[in-house]
Protein backbone atom coordinates (compact mmCIF):
# COMPACT_ATOMS: atom_id res chain seq x y z
CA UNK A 1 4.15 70.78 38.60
CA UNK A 2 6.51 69.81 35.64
CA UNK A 3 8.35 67.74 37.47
CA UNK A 4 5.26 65.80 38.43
CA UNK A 5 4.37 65.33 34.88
CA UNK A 6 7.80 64.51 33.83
CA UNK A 7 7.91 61.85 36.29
CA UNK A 8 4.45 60.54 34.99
CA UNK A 9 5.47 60.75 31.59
CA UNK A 10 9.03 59.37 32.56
CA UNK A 11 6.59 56.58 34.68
CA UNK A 12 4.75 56.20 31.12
CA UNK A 13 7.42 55.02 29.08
CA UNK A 14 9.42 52.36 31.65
CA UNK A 15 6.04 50.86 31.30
CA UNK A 16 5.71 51.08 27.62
CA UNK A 17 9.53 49.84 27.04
CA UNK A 18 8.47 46.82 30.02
CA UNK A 19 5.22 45.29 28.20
CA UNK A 20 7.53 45.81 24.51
CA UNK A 21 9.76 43.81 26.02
CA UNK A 22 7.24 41.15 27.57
CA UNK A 23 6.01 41.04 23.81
CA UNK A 24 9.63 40.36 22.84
CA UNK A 25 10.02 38.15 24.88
CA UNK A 26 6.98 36.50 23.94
CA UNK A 27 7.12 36.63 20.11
CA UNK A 28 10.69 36.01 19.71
CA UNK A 29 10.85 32.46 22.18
CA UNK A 30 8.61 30.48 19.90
CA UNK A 31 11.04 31.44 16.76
CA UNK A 32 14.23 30.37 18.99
CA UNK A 33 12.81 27.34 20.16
CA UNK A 34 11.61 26.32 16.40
CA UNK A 35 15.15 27.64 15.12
CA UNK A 36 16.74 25.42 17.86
CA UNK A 37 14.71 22.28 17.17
CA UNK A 38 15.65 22.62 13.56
CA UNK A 39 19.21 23.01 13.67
CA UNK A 40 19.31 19.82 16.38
CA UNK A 41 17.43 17.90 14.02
CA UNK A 42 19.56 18.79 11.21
CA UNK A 43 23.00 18.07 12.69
CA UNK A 44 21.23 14.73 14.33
CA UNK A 45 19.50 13.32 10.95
CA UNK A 46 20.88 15.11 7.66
CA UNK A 47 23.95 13.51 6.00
CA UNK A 48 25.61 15.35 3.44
CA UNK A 49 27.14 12.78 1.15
CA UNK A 50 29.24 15.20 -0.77
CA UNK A 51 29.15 18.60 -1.87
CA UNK A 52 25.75 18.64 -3.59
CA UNK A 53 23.75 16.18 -2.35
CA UNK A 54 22.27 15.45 1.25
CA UNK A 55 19.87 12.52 2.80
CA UNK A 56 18.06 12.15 6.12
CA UNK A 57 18.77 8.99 8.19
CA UNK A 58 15.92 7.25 8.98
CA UNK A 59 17.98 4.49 10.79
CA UNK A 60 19.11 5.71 13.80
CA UNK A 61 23.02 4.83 13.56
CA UNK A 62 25.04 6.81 10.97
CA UNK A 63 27.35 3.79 10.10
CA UNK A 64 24.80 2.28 8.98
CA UNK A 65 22.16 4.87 7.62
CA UNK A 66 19.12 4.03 5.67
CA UNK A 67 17.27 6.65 3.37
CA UNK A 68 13.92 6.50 3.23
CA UNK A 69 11.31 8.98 0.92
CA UNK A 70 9.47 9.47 3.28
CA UNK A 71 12.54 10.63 5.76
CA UNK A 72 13.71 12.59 2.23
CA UNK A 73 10.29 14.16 1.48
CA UNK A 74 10.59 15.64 5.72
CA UNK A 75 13.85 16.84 5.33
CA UNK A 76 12.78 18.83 2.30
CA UNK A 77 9.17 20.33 4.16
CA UNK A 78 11.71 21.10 7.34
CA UNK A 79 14.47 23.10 5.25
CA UNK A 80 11.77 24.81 3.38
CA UNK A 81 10.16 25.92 6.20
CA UNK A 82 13.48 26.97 7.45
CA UNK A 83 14.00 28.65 4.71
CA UNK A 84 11.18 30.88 5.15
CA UNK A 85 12.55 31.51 8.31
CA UNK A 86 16.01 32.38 7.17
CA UNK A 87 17.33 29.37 9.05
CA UNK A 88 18.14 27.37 6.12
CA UNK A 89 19.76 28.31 2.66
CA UNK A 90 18.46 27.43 -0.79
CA UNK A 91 21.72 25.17 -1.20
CA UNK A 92 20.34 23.19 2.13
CA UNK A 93 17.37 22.22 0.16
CA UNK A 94 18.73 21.94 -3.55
CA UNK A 95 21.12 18.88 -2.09
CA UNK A 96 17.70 17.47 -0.59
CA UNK A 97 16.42 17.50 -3.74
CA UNK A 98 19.57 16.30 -5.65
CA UNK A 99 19.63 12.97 -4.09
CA UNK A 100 15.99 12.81 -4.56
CA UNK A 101 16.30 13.37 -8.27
CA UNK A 102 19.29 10.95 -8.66
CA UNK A 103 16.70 8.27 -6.73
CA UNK A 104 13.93 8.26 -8.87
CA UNK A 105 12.28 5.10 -9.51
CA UNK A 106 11.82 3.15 -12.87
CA UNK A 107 8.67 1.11 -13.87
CA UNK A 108 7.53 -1.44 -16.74
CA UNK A 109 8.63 -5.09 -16.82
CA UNK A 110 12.35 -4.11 -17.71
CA UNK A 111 12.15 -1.23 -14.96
CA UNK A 112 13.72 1.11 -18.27
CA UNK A 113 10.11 3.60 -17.76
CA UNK A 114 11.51 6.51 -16.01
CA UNK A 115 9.02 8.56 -13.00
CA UNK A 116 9.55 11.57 -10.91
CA UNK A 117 8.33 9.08 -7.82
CA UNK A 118 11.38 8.03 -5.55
CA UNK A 119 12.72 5.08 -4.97
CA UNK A 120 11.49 4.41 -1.05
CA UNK A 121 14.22 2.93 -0.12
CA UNK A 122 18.64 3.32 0.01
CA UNK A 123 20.92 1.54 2.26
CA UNK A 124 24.37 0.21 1.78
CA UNK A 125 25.36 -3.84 1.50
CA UNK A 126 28.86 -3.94 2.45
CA UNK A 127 30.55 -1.15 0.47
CA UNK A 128 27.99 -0.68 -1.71
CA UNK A 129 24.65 1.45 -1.94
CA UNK A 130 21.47 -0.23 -2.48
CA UNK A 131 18.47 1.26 -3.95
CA UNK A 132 15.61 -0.51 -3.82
CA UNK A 133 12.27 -0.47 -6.51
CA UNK A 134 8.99 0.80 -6.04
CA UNK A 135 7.57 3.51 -4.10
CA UNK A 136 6.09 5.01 -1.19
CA UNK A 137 2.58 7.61 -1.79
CA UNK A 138 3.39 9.10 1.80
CA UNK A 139 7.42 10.39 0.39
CA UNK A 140 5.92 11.44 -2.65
CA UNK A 141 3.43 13.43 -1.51
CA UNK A 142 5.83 15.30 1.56
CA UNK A 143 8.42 15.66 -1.44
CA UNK A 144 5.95 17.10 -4.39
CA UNK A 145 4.57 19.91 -1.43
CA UNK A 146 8.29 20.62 -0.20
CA UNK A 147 8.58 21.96 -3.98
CA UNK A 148 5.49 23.77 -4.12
CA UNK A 149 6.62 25.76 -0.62
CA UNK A 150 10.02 26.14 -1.98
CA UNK A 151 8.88 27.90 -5.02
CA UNK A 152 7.66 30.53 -2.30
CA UNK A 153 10.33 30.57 -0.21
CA UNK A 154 13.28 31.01 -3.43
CA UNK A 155 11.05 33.08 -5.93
CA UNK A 156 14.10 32.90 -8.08
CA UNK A 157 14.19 29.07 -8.61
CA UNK A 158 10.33 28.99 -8.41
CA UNK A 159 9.73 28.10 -12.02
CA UNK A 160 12.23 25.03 -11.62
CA UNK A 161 10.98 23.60 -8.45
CA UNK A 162 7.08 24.04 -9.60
CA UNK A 163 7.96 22.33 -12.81
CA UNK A 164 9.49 19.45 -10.84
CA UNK A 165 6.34 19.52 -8.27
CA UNK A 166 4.08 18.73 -11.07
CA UNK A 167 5.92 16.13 -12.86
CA UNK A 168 5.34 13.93 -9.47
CA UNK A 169 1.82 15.36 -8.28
CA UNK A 170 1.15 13.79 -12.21
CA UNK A 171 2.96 10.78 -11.56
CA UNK A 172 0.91 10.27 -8.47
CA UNK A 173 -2.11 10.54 -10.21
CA UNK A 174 -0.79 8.38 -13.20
CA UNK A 175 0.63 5.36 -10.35
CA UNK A 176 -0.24 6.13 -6.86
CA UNK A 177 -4.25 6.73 -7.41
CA UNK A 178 -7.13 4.15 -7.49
CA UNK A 179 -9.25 5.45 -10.30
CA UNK A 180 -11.93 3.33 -8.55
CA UNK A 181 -12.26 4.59 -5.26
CA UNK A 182 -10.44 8.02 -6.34
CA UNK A 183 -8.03 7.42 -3.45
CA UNK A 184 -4.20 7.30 -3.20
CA UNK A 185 -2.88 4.12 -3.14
CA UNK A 186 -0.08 3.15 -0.21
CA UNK A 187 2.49 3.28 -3.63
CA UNK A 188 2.89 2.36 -7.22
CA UNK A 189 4.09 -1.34 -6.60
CA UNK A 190 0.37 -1.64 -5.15
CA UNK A 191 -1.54 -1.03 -9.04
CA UNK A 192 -4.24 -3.12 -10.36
CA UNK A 193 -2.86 -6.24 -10.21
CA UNK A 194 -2.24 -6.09 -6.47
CA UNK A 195 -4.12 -7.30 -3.80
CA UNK A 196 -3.74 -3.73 -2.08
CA UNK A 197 -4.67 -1.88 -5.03
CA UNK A 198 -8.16 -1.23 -2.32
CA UNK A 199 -5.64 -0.45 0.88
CA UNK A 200 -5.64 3.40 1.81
CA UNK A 201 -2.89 4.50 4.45
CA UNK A 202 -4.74 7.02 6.85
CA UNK A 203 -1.65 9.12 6.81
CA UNK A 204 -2.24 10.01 3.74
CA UNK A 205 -5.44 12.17 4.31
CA UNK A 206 -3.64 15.58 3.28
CA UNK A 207 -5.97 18.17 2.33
CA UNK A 208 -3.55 20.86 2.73
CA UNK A 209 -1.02 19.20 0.42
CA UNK A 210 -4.02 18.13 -2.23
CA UNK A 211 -5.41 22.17 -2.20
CA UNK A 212 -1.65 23.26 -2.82
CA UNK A 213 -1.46 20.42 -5.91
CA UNK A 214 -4.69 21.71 -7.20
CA UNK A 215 -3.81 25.66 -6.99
CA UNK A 216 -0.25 24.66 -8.85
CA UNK A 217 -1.63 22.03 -11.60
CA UNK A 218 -5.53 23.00 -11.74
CA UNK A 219 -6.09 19.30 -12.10
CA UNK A 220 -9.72 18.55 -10.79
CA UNK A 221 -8.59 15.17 -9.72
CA UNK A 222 -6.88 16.39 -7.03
CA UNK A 223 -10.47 17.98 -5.50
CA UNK A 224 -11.99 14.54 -5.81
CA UNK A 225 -9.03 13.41 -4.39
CA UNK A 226 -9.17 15.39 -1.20
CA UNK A 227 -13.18 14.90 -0.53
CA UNK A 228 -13.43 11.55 -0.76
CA UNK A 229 -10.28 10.69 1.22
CA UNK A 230 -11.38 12.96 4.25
CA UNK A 231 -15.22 11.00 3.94
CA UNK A 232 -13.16 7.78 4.27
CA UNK A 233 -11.17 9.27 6.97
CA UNK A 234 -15.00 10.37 8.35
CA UNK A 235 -16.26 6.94 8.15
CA UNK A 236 -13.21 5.56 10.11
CA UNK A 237 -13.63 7.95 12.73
CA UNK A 238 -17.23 7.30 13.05
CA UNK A 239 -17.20 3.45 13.21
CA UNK A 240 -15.76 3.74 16.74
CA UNK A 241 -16.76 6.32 20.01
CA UNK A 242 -13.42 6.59 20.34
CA UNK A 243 -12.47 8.34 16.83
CA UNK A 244 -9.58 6.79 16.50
CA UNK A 245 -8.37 5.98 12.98
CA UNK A 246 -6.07 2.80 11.96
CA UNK A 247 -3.00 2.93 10.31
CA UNK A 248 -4.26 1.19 7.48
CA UNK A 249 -8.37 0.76 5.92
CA UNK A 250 -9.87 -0.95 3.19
CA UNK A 251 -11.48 1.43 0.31
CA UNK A 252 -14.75 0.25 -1.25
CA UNK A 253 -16.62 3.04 -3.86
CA UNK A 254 -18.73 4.35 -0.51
CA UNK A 255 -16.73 3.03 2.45
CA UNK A 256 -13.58 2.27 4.50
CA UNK A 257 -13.04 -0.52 6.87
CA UNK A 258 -9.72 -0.78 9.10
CA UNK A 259 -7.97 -3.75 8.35
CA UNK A 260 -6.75 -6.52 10.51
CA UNK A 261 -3.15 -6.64 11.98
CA UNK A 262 -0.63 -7.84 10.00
CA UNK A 263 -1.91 -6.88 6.78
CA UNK A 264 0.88 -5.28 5.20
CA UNK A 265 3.36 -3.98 7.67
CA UNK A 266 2.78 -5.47 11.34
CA UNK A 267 0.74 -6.95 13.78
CA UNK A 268 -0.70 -2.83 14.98
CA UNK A 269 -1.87 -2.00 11.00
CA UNK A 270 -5.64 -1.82 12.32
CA UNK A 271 -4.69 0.08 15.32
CA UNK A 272 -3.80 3.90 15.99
CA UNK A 273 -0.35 3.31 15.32
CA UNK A 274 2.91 4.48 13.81
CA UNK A 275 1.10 5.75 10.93
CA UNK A 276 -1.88 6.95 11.95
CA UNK A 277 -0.44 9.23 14.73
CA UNK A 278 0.98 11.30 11.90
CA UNK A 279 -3.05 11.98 11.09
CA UNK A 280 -3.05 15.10 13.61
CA UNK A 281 0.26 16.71 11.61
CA UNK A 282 -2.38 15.98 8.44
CA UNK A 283 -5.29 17.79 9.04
CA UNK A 284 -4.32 20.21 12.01
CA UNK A 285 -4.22 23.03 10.03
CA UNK A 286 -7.17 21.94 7.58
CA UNK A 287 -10.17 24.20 7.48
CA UNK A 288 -12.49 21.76 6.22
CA UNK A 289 -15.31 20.81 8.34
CA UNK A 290 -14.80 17.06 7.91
CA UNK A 291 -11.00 17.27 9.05
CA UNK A 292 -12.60 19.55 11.72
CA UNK A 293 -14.84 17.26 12.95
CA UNK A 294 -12.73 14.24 12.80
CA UNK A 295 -10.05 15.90 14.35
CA UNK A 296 -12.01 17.20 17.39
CA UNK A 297 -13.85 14.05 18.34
CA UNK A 298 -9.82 12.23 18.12
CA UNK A 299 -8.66 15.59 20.37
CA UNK A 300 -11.65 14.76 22.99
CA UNK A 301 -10.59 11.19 23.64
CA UNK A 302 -6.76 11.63 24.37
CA UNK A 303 -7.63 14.51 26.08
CA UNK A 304 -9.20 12.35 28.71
CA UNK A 305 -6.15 9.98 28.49
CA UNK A 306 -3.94 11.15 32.05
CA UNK A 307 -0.80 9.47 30.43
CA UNK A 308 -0.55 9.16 26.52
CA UNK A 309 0.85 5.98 25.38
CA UNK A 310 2.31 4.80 22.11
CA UNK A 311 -0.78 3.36 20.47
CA UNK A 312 -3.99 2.53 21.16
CA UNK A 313 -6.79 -0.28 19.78
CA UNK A 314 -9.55 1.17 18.03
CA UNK A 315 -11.76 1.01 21.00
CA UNK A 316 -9.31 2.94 23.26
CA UNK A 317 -6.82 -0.04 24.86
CA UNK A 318 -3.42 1.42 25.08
CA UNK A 319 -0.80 -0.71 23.15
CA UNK A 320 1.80 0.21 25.13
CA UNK A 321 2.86 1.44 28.62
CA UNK A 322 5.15 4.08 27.46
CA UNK A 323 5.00 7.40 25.62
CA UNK A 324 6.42 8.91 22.18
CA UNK A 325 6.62 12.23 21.17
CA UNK A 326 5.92 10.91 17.44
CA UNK A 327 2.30 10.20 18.99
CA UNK A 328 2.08 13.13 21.65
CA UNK A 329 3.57 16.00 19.78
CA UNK A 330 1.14 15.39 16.50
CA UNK A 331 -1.77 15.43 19.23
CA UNK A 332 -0.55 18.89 21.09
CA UNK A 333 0.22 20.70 17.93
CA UNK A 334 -3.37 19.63 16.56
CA UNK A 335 -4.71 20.78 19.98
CA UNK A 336 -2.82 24.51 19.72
CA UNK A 337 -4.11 24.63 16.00
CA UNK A 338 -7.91 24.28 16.51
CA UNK A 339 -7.81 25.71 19.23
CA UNK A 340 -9.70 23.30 21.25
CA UNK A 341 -11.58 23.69 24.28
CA UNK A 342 -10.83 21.50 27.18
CA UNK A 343 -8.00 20.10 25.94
CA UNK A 344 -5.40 21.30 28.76
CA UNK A 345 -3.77 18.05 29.10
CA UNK A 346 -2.78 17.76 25.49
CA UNK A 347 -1.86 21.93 26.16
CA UNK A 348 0.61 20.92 28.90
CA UNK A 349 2.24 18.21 27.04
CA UNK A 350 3.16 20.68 24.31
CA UNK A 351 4.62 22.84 26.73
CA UNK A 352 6.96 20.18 27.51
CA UNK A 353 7.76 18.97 24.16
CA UNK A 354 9.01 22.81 23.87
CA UNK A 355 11.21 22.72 27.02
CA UNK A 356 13.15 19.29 26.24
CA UNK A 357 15.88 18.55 24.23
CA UNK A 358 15.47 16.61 20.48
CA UNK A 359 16.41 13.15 20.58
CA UNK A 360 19.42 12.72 18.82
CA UNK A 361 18.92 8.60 17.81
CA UNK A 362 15.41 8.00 17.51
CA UNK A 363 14.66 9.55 14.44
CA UNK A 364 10.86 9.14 13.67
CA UNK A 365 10.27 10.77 17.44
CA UNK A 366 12.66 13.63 16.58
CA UNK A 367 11.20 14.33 12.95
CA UNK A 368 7.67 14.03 14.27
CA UNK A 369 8.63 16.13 17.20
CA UNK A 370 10.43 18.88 14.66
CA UNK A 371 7.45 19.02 12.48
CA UNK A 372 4.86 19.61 15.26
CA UNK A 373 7.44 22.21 16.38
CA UNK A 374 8.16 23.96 12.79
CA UNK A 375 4.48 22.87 11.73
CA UNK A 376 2.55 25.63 9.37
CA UNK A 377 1.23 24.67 6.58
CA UNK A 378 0.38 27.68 4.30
C-alpha cells in the first residue's frame, strides 16, 4: 500500500518538475531570442568611436558610416530596454548619449542659439566628420523617451537623464510644434516660414512617448499634443477602406490630407511607405481607443494580404514585389500586442521573424526588426 502511494506521489512530482520545465522552457525562449537579437544588432550597427562615446550606423557599410538621430535616438530606446533586461550596462547607453550631446544643433541666423535637439545628420568628407544643421522631430522624440526609460532603468543617474529629457521634450515644443494645428512638425528647419510648417510625418503619432513627456514635465501641451495627432492619424485612416496611412499628410486646424509623392522625400511620401510602416511600432502598445481603432482596421487589411510586400498605395496596390521585415515585423508585433482576432497570417510571420537570423547590412530592416523583437513600451 505505501509503495503504491509512493509511486503516485513519486508519479506526482516527474509531472510537476515536466510542466516547470515546459514553463521554462516557455518563459525563458522569448528572453533569449530578444537577448540574441540585441546583441546581433549591437555588434552589426553600434560603433564605438572611442572610449566614451558610441553611434549607430545607419549606412549600411562601416567605412563609410552615416549617423543619423533617428538611428541615435533607436540605439538609445534598444540599450535602455536592454538595460532593464540586464543585457546592457549604463556605460552602453551613457556613450549613446555622449555623442548625442556633443551633436546638438544650433539655431538663429548665426546658428550661435544652442538646443538640446540633434543635429540629424553626421558623416565623414574625406578625413573629416561632417555634421550637418537642422533637425529631425522623429530622433528627437526616440531620444527624449530613451531618457525618460533610462531614468527607470539606472535610478541612480535618474535625476540627470530626466533633467536632460526635458530640456528636449521643451525644445520640441519651443521648435518642432505647430502652435496652429498643435501638431509636431517633421523638424525645426520646417518653422513658420516654411512651406512644411502644415506637413505632419505619420510616424510621429506616439502616444506612448507624449503620456511619458506629460507624466515627467506636466506640460498640458503634450495632452493636446497626443489627441489631436491620433484624430489626424483617425482621419487618414478613415479616408480610405483600406486604413492605410501615408508617410507624410497635410495638417489643417480640423483635418489631414496625404500628400502627393515627391513632396519632401520621394516619389512613395503619400503611400504606406518607409515611414509609415513604423506606425504599428507607434501605437501597438497604445490603449487609446483611437490608436485602437486605427490600428485594427490597418491589422484587418494586411491580414488578408497572402504575401506582405514593401509598400502599398493608399487603396491597397502593392509597391513592390518583395518583402521587408521593417514593414512585416511592425505589423506582427502590433498583431501579438492587441491581440487581434483573425490575424494568423500576420501571427505566423512573427514566428518567423523570431526563428531567422538579424541582417547584418541592412540596417533600417534590422533596427525595425530589433524593436518589434525588444518592443515594450512601459
Amino acid at each position: 500500500m505505501k509503495r503504491g502511494k509512493y509511486m503516485w506521489a513519486f508519479t506526482a512530482l516527474i509531472i510537476i518538475l515536466y510542466v516547470a520545465a515546459l514553463l521554462v522552457i516557455r518563459v525563458g525562449s522569448p528572453a533569449r531570442v530578444q537577448r540574441d537579437t540585441y546583441n546581433q544588432w549591437r555588434q552589426s550597427y553600434v560603433i564605438q568611436e572611442d572610449e566614451q562615446h558610441a553611434f549607430v550606423n545607419t549606412s549600411n557599410n562601416k567605412s563609410k558610416a552615416v549617423a543619423l538621430s533617428e538611428g541615435q535616438g533607436y540605439g538609445m530606446y534598444l540599450t535602455a530596454i536592454a538595460g532593464s533586461k540586464g543585457w546592457a550596462q549604463q556605460q552602453d547607453f551613457d556613450n549613446l548619449l555622449r555623442y548625442y550631446l556633443e551633436h546638438r544643433d544650433y539655431i538663429g541666423e548665426q546658428q550661435t542659439i544652442p538646443t538640446y535637439l540633434m543635429q540629424w545628420r553626421q558623416y565623414k568628407e574625406g578625413q573629416t566628420w561632417v555634421s550637418q544643421d537642422s533637425s529631425a522631430t522623429d530622433g528627437d522624440l526616440y531620444i527624449a523617451f530613451s531618457l525618460y526609460r533610462a531614468s527607470k532603468v539606472w535610478p541612480k543617474r535618474s535625476s540627470y537623464y530626466l533633467e536632460i529629457e526635458r530640456q528636449i521634450t521643451a525644445d520640441i515644443l519651443s521648435y518642432e510644434y505647430n502652435s496652429t494645428t498643435h501638431t509636431l512638425t517633421v523638424g525645426n528647419w520646417a518653422n513658420q516660414d516654411s512651406t512644411y510648417y502644415n506637413l505632419m510625418r505619420s510616424s510621429d503619432v506616439m502616444p506612448d512617448f507624449f503620456e511619458a513627456f506629460y507624466e515627467s514635465t506636466h506640460d498640458k501641451r503634450w495632452l493636446t499634443v497626443s489627441n489631436t495627432m491620433l484624430d489626424r492619424l483617425v482621419d487618414l485612416s478613415n479616408a480610405h477602406s483600406t486604413g492605410l496611412i501615408p508617410d507624410f499628410a497635410w495638417i489643417t486646424d480640423d483635418g489631414a490630407k496625404a500628400v502627393q509623392g515627391k513632396a519632401v522625400a520621394s516619389k512613395h511620401d503619400g503611400d504606406y511607405s518607409s515611414n509609415a510602416c513604423r506606425v504599428p511600432l507607434m501605437l501597438a502598445t497604445s490603449d487609446n481607443p483611437r490608436a485602437k481603432k486605427v490600428m485594427k482596421k490597418l491589422l484587418q487589411f494586411f491580414n488578408q494580404q497572402d504575401f506582405i510586400t514593401a509598400g502599398y498605395s493608399l487603396a491597397g496596390k502593392p509597391l513592390n514585389d518583395y518583402q521587408s521585415n521593417s514593414f512585416t515585423a511592425p505589423l506582427a508585433f502590433a498583431a501579438e500586442q492587441q491581440q487581434q482576432q483573425h490575424a494568423d497570417r500576420l501571427l505566423k510571420n512573427r514566428q518567423t521573424i523570431l526563428t531567422e537570423k538579424l541582417e547584418t547590412n541592412n540596417y533600417y530592416d534590422a533596427t525595425l526588426t530589433t524593436m518589434a523583437v525588444m518592443g515594450e513600451v512601459d
